[in-house]
PDB file of N, CA and C in Angstrom:
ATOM      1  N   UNK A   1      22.741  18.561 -16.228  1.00  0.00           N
ATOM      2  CA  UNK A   1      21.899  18.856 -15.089  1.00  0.00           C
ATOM      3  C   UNK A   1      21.134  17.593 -14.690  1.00  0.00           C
ATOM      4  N   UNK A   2      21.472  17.258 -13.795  1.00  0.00           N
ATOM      5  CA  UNK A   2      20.516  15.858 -13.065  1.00  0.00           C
ATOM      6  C   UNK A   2      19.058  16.678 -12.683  1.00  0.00           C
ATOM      7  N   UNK A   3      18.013  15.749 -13.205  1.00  0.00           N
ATOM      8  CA  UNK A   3      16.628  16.124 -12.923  1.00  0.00           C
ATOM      9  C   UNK A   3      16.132  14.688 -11.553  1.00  0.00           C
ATOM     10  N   UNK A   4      15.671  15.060 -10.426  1.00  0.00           N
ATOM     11  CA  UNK A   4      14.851  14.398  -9.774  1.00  0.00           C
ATOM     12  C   UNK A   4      13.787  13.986  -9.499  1.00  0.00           C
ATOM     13  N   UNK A   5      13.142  13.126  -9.503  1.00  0.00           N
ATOM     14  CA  UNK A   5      11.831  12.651  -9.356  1.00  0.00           C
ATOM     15  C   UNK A   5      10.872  12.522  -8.076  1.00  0.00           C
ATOM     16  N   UNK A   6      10.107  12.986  -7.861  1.00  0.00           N
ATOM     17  CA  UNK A   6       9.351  12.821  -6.745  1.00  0.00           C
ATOM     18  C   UNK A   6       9.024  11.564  -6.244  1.00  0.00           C
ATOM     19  N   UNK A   7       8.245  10.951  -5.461  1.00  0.00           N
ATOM     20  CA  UNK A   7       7.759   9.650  -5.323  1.00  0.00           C
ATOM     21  C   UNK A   7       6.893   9.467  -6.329  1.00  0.00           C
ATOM     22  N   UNK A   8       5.785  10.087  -6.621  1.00  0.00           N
ATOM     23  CA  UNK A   8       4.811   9.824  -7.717  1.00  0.00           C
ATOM     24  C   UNK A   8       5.770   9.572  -8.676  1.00  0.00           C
ATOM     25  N   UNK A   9       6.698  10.558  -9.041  1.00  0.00           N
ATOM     26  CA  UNK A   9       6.992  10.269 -10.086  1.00  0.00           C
ATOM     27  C   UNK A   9       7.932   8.672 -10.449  1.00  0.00           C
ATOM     28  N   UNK A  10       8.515   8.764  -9.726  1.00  0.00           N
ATOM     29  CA  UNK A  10       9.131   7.029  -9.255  1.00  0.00           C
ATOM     30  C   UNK A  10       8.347   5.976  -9.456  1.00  0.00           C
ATOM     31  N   UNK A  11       7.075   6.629  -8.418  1.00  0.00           N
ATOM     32  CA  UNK A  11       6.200   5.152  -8.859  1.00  0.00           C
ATOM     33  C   UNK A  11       5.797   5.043 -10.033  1.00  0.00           C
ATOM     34  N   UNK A  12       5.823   6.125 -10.792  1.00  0.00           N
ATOM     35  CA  UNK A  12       5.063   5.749 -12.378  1.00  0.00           C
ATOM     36  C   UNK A  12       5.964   5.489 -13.081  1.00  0.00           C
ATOM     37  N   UNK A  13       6.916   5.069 -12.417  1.00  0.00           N
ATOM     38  CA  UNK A  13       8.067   3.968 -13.972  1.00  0.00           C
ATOM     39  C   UNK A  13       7.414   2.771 -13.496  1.00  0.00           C
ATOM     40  N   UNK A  14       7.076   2.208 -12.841  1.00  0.00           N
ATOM     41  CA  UNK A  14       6.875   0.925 -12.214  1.00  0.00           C
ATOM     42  C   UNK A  14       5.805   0.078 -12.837  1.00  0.00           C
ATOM     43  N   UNK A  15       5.332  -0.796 -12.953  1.00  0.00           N
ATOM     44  CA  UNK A  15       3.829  -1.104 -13.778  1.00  0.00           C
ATOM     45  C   UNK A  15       3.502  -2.352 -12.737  1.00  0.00           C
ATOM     46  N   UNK A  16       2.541  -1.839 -12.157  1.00  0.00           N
ATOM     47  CA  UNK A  16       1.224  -2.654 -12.058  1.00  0.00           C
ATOM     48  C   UNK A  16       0.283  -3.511 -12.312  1.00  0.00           C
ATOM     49  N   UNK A  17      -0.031  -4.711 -12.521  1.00  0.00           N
ATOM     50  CA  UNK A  17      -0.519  -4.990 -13.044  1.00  0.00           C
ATOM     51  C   UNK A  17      -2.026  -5.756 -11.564  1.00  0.00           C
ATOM     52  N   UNK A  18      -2.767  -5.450 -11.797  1.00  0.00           N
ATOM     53  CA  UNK A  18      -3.743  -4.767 -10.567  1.00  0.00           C
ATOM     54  C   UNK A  18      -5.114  -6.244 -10.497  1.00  0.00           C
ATOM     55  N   UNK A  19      -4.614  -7.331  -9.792  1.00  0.00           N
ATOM     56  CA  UNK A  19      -5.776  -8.848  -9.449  1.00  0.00           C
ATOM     57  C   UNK A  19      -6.988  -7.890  -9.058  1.00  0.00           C
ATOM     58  N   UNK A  20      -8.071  -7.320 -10.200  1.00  0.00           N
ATOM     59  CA  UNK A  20      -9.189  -6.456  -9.765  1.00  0.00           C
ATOM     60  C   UNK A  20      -9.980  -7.593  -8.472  1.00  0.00           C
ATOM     61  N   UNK A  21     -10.083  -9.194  -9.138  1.00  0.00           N
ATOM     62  CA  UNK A  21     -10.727  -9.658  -8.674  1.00  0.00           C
ATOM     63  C   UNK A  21     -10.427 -10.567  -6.442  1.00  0.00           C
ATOM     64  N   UNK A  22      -9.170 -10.251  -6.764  1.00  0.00           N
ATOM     65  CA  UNK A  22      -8.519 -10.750  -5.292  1.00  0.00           C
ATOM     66  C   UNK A  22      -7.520  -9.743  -4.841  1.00  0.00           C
ATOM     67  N   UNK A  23      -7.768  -9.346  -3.729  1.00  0.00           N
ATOM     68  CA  UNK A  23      -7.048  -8.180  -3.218  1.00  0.00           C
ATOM     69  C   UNK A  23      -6.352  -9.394  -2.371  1.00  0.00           C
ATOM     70  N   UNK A  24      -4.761  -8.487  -2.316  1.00  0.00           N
ATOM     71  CA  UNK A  24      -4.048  -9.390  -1.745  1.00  0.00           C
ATOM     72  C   UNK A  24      -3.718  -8.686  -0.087  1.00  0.00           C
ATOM     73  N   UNK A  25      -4.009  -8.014   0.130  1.00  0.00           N
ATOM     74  CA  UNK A  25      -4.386  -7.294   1.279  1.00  0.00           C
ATOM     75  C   UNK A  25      -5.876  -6.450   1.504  1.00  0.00           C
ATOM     76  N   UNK A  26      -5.995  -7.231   2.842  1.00  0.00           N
ATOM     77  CA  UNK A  26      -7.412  -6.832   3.902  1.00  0.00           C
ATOM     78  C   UNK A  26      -7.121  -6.178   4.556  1.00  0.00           C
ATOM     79  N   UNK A  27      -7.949  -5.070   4.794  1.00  0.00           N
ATOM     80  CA  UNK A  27      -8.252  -4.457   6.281  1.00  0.00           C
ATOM     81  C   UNK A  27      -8.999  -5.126   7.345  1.00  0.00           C
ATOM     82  N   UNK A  28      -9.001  -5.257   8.521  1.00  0.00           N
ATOM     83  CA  UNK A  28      -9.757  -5.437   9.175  1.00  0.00           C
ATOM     84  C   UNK A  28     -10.742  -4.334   9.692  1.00  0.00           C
ATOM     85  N   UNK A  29     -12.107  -4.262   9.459  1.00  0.00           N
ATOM     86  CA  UNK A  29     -12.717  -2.953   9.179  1.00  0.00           C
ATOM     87  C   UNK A  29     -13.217  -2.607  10.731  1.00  0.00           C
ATOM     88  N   UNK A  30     -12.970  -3.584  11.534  1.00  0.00           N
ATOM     89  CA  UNK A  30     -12.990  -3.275  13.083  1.00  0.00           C
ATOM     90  C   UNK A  30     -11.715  -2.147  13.645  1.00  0.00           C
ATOM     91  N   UNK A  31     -11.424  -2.210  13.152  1.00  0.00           N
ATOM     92  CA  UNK A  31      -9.782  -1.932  13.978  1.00  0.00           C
ATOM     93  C   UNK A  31     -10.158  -0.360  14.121  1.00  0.00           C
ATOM     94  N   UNK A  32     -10.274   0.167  15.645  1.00  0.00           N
ATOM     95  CA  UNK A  32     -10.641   1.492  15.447  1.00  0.00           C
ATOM     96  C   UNK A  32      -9.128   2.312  16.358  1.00  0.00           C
ATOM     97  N   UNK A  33      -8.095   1.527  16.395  1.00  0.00           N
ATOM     98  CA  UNK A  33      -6.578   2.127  17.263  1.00  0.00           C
ATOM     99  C   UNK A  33      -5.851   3.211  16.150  1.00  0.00           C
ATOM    100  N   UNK A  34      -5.923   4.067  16.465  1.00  0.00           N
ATOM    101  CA  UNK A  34      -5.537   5.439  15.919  1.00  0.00           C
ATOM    102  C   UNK A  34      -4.127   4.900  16.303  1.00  0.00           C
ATOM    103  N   UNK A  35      -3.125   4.615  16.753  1.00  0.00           N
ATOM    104  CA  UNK A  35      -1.883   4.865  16.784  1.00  0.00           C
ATOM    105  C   UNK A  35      -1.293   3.877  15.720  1.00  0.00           C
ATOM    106  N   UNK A  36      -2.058   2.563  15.557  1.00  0.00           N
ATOM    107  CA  UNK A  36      -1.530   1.595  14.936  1.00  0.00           C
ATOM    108  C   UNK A  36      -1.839   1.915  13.491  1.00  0.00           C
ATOM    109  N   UNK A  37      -3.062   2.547  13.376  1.00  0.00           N
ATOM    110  CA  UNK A  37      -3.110   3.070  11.762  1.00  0.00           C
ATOM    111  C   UNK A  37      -2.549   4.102  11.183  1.00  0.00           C
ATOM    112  N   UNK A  38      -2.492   5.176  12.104  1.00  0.00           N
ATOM    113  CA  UNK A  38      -1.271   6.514  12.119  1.00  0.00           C
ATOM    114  C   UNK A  38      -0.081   5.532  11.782  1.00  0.00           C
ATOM    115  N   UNK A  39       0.291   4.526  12.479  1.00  0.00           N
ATOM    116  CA  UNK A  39       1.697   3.885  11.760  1.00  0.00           C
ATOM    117  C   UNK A  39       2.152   3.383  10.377  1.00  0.00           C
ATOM    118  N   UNK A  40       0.649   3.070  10.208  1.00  0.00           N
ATOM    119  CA  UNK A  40       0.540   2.193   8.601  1.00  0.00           C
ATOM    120  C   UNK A  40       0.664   3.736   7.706  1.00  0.00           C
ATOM    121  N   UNK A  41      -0.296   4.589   7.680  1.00  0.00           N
ATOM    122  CA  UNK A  41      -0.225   5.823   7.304  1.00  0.00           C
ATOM    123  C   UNK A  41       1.410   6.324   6.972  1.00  0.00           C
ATOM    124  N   UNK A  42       1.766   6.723   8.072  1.00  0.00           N
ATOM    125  CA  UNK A  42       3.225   7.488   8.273  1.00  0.00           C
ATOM    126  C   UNK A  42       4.472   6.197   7.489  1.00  0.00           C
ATOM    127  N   UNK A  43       4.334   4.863   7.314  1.00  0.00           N
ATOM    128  CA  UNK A  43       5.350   4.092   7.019  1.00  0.00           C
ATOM    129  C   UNK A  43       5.187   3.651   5.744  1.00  0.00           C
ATOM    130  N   UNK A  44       3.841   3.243   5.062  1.00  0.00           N
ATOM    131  CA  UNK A  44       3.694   3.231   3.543  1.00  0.00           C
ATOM    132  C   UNK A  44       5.024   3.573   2.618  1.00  0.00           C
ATOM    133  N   UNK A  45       5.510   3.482   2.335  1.00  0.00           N
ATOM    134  CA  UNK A  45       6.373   4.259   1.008  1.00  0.00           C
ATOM    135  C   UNK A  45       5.388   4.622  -0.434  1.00  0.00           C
ATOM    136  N   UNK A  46       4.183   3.623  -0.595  1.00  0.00           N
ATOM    137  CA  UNK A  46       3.446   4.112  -1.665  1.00  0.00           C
ATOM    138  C   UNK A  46       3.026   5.239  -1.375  1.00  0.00           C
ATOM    139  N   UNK A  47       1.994   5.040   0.156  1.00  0.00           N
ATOM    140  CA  UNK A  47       1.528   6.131   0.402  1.00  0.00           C
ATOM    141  C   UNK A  47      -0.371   5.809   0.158  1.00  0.00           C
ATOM    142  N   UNK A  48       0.037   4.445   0.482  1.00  0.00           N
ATOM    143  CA  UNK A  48      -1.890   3.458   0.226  1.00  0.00           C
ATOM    144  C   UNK A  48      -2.331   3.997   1.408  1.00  0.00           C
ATOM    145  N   UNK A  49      -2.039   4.241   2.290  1.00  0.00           N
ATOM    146  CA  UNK A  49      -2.897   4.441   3.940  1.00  0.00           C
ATOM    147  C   UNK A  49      -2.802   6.105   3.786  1.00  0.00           C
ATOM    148  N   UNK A  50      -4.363   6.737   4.095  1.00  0.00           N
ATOM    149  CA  UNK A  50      -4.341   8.101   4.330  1.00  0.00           C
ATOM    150  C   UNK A  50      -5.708   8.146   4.603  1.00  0.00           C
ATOM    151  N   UNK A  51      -5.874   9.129   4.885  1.00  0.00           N
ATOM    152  CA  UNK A  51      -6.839   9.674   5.822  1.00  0.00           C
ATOM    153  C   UNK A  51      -7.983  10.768   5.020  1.00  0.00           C
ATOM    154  N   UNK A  52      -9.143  10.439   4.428  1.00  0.00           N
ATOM    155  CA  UNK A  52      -9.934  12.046   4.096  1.00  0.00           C
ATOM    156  C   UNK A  52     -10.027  12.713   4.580  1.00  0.00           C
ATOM    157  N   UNK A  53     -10.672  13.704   4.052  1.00  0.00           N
ATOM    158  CA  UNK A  53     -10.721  15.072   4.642  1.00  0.00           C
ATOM    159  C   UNK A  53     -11.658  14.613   6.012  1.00  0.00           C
ATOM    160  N   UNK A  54     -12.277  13.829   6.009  1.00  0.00           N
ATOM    161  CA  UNK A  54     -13.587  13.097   7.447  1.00  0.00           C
ATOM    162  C   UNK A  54     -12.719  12.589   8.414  1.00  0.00           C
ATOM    163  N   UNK A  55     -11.251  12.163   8.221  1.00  0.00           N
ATOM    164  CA  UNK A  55     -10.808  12.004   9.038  1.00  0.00           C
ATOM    165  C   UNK A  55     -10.800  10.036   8.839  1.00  0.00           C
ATOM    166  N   UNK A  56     -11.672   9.567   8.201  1.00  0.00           N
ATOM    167  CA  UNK A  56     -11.200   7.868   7.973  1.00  0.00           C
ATOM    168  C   UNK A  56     -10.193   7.257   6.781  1.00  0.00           C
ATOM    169  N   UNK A  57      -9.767   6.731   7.551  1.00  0.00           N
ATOM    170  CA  UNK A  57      -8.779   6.201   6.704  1.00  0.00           C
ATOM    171  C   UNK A  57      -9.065   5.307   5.216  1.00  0.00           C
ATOM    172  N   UNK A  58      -8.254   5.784   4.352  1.00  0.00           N
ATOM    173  CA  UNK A  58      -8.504   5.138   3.020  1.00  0.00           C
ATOM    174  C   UNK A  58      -7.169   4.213   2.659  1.00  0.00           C
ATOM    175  N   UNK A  59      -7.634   2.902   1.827  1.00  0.00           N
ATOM    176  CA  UNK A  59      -6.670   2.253   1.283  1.00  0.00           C
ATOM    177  C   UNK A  59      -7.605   1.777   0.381  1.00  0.00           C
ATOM    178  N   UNK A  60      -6.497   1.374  -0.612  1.00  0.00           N
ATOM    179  CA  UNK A  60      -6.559   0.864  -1.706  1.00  0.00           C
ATOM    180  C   UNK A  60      -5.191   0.193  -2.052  1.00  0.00           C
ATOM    181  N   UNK A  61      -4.791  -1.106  -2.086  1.00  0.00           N
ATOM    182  CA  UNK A  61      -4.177  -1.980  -2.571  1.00  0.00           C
ATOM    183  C   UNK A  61      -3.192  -2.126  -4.063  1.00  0.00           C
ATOM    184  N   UNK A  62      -3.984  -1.310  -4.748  1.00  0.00           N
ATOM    185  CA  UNK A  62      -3.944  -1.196  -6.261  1.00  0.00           C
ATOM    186  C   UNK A  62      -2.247  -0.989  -6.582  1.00  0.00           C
ATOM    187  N   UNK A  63      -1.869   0.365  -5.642  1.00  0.00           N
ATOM    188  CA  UNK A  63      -0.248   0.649  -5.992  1.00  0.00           C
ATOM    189  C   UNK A  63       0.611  -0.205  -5.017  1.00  0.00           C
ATOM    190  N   UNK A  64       0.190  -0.763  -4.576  1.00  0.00           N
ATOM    191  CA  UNK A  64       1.270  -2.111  -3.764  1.00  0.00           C
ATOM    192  C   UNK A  64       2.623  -2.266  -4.265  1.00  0.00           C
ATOM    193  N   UNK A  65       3.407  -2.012  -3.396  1.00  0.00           N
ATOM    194  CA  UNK A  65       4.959  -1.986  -3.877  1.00  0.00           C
ATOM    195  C   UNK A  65       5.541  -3.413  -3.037  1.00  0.00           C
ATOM    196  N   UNK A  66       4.893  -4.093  -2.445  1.00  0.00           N
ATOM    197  CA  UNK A  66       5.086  -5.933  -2.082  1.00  0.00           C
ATOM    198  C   UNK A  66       5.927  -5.322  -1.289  1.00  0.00           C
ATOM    199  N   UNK A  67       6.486  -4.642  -0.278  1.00  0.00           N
ATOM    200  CA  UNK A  67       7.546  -4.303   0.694  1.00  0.00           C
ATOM    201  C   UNK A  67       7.384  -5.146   1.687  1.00  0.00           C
ATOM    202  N   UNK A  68       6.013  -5.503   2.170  1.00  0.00           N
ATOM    203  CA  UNK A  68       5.698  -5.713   3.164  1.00  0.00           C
ATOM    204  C   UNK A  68       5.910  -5.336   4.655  1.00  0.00           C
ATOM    205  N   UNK A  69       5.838  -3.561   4.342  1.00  0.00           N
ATOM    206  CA  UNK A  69       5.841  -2.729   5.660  1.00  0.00           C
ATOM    207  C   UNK A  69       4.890  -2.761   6.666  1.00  0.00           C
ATOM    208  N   UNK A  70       3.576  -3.414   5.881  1.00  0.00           N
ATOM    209  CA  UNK A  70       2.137  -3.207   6.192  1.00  0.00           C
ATOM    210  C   UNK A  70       1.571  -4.698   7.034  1.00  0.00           C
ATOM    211  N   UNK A  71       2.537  -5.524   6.294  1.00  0.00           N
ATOM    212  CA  UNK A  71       2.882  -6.815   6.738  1.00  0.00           C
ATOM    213  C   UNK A  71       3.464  -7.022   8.510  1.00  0.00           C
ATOM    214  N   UNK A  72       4.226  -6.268   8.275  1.00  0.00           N
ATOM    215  CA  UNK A  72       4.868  -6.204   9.600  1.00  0.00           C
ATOM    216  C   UNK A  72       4.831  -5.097  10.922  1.00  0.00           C
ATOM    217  N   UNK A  73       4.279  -4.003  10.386  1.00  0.00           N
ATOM    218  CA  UNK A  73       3.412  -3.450  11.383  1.00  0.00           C
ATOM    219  C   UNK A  73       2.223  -3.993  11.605  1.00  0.00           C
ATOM    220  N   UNK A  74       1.269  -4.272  10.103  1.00  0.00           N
ATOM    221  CA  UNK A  74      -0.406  -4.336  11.054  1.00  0.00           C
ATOM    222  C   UNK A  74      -1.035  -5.699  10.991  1.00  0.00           C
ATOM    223  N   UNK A  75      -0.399  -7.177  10.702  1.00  0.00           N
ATOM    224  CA  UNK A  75      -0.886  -8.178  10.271  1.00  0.00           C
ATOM    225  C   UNK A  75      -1.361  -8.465  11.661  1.00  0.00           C
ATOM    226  N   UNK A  76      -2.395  -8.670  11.568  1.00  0.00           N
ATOM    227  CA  UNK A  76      -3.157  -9.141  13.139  1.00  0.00           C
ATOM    228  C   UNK A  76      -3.911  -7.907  13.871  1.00  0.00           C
ATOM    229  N   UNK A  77      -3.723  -6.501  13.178  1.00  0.00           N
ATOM    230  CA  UNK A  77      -4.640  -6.020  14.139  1.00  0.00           C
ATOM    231  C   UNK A  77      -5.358  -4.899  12.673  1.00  0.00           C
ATOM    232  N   UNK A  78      -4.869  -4.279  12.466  1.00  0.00           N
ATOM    233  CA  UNK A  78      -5.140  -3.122  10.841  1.00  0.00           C
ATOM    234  C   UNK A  78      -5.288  -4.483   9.833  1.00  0.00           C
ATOM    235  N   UNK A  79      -3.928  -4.881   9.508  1.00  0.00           N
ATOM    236  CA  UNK A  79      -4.418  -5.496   8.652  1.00  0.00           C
ATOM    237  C   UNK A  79      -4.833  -6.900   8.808  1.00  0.00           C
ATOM    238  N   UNK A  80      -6.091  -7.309   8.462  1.00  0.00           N
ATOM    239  CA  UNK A  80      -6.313  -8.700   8.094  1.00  0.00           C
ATOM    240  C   UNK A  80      -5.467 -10.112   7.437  1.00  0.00           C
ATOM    241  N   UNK A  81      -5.361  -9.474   6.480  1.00  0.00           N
ATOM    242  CA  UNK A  81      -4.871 -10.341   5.398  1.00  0.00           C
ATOM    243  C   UNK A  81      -3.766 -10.169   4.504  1.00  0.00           C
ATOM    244  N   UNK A  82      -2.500 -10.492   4.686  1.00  0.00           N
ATOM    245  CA  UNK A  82      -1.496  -9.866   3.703  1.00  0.00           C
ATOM    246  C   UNK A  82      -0.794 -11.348   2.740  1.00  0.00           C
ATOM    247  N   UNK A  83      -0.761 -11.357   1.750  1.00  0.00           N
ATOM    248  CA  UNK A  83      -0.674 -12.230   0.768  1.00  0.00           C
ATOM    249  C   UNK A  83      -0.157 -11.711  -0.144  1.00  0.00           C
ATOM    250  N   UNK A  84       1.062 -12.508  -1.001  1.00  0.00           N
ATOM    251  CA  UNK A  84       1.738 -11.923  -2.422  1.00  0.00           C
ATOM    252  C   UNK A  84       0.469 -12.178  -3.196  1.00  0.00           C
ATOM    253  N   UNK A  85       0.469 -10.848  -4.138  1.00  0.00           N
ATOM    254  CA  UNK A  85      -0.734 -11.272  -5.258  1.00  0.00           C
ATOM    255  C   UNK A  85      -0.162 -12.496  -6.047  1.00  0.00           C
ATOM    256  N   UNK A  86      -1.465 -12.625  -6.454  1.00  0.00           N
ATOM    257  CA  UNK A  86      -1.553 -14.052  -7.753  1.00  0.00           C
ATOM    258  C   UNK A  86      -0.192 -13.758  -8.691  1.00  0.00           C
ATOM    259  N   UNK A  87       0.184 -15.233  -8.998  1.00  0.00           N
ATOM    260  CA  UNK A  87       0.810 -15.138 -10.443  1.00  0.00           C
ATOM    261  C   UNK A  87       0.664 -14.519 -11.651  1.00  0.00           C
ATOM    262  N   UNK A  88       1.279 -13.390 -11.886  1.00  0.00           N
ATOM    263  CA  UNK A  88       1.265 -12.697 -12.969  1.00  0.00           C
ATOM    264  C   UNK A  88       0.740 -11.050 -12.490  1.00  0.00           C
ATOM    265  N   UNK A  89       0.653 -11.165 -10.662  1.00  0.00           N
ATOM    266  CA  UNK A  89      -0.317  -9.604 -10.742  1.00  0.00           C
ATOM    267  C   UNK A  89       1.227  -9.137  -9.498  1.00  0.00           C
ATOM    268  N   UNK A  90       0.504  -8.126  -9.928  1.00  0.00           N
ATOM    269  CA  UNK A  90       1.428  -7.364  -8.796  1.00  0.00           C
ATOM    270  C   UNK A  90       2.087  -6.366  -9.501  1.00  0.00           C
ATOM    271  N   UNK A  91       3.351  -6.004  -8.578  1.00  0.00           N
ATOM    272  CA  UNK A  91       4.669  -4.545  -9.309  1.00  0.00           C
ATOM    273  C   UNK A  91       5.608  -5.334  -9.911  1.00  0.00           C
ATOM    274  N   UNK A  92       6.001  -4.659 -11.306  1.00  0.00           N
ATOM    275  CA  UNK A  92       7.233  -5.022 -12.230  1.00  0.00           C
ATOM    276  C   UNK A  92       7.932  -3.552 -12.090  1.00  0.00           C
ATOM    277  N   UNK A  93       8.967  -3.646 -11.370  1.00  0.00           N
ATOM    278  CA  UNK A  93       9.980  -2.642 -11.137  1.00  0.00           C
ATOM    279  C   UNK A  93      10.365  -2.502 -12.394  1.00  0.00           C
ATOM    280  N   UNK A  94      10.950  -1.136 -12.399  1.00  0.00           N
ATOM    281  CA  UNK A  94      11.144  -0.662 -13.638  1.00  0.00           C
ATOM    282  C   UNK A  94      12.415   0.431 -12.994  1.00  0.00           C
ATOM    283  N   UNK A  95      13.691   1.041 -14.172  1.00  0.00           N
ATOM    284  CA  UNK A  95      14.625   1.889 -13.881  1.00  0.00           C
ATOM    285  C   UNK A  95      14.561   2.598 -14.630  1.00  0.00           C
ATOM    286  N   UNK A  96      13.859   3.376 -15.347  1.00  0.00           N
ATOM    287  CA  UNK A  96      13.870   4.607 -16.187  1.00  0.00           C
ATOM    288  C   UNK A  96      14.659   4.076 -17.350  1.00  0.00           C
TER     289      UNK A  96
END
């Protein structure tokens, strides 16, 4: 019987290793365009861009999968700053 994994569960083969001190992606905390952040939201594959229950958007950097989806939708207007983390930080893919 083949068992499948969810996304969570996918991402937790993966390891992290998390630059507390330099985030390698910025928001720009101006950016108030609902369509362009609805994009970052809806295209994530981690699933870093979402919204509280208030309705503002949350990110956190921490599960960064380096795709650079976020890169290429929001660099210049959502996002600020997109940069490979430091040497030694970032995702070590992993295959079960």
């Amino acid at each position: 019987m083949t068992q499948y994994l969810n996304v969570d569960g996918l991402l937790g083969i993966d390891r992290f290793n998390v630059d507390e001190h330099t985030a390698h992606i910025e928001l720009n905390k101006d950016w108030k365009n609902e369509v362009e952040i609805d994009r970052l939201v809806r295209a994530c594959p981690a699933g870093l861009y979402r919204y509280n229950d208030c309705g503002e958007l949350i990110f956190d950097y921490a599960g960064c999968l380096e795709c650079g989806t976020c890169r290429v939708l929001g660099l210049g207007n959502v996002v600020e700053k997109w940069e490979w983390p430091q040497g030694g930080f970032g995702v070590s893919y992993r295959y079960g």
